[in-house]
C-alpha atoms as a PDB file:
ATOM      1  CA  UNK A   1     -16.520   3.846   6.601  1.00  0.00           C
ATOM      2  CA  UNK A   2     -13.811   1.527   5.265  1.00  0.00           C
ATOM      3  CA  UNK A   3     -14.647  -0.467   1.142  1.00  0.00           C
ATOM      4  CA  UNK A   4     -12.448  -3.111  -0.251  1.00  0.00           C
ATOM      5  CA  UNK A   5     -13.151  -3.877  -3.716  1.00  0.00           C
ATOM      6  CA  UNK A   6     -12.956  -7.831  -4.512  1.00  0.00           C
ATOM      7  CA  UNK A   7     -14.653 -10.543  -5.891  1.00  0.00           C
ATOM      8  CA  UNK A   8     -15.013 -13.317  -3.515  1.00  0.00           C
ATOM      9  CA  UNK A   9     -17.221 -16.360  -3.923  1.00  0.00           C
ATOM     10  CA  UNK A  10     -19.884 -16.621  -1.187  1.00  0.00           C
ATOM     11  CA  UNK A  11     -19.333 -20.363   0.387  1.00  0.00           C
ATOM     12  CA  UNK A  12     -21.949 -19.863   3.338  1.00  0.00           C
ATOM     13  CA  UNK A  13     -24.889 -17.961   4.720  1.00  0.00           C
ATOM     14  CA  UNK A  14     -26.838 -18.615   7.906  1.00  0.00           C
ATOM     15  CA  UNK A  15     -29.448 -17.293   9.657  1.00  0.00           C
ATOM     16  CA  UNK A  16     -28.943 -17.338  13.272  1.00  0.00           C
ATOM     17  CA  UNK A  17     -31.313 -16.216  16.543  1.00  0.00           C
ATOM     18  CA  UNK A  18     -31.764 -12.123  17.036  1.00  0.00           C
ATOM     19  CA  UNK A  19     -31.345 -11.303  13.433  1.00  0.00           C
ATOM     20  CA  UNK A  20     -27.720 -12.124  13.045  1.00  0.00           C
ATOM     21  CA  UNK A  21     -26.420 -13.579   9.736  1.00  0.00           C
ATOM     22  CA  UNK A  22     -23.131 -14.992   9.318  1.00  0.00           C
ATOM     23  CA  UNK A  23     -21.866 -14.988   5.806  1.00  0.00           C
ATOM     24  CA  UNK A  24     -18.531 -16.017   4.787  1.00  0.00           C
ATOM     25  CA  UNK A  25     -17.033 -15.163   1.533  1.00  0.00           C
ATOM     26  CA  UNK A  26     -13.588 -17.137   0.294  1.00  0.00           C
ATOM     27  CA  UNK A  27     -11.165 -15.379  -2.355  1.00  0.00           C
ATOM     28  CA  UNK A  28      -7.278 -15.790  -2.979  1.00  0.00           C
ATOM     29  CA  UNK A  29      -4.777 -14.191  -1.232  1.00  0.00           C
ATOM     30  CA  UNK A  30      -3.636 -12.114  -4.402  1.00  0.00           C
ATOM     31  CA  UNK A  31      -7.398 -11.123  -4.811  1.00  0.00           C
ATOM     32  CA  UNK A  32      -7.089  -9.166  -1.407  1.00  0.00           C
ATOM     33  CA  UNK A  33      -3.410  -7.880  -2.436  1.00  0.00           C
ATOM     34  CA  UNK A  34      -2.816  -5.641   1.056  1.00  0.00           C
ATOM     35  CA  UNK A  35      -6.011  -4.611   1.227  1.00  0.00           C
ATOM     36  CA  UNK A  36      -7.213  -5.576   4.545  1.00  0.00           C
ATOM     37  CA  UNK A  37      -4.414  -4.137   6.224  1.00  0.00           C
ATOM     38  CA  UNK A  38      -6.129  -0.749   4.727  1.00  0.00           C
ATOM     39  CA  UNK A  39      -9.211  -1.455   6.702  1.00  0.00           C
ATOM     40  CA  UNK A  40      -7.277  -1.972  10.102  1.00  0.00           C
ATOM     41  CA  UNK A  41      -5.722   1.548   9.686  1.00  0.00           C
ATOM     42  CA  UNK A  42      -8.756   2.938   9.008  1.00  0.00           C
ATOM     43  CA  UNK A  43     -10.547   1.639  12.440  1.00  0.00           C
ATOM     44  CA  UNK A  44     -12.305  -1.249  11.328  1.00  0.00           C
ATOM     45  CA  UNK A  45     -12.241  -4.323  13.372  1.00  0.00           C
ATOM     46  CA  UNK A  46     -13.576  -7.886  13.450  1.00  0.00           C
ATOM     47  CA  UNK A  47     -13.220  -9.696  16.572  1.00  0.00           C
ATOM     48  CA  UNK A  48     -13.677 -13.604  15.010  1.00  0.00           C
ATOM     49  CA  UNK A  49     -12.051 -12.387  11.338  1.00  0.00           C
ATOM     50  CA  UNK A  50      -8.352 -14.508   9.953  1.00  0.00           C
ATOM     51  CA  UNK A  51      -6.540 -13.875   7.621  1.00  0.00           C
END
């Protein structure tokens, strides 16, 4: 299991049919510093995630 430590703000949660909930989360580039490139070594992947 991959962690990133940061502090984003959470701009939006919904609740959507078969249990799923969608929540995104904004935060500054600098906050992330090279960090998600950490989780896509590791194995983590997000089919609909940007960067």
């Amino acid at each position: 299991m991959s962690y990133m430590g940061f502090k984003p703000l959470v701009k939006k949660v919904n609740m959507k049919p078969k249990g799923i909930v969608e929540i995104v989360l904004e935060t500054t580039i600098s906050d992330l510093n090279g960090k998600v490139e950490a989780l896509g070594s590791s194995g983590w992947s997000c089919s609909s995630c940007t960067v």
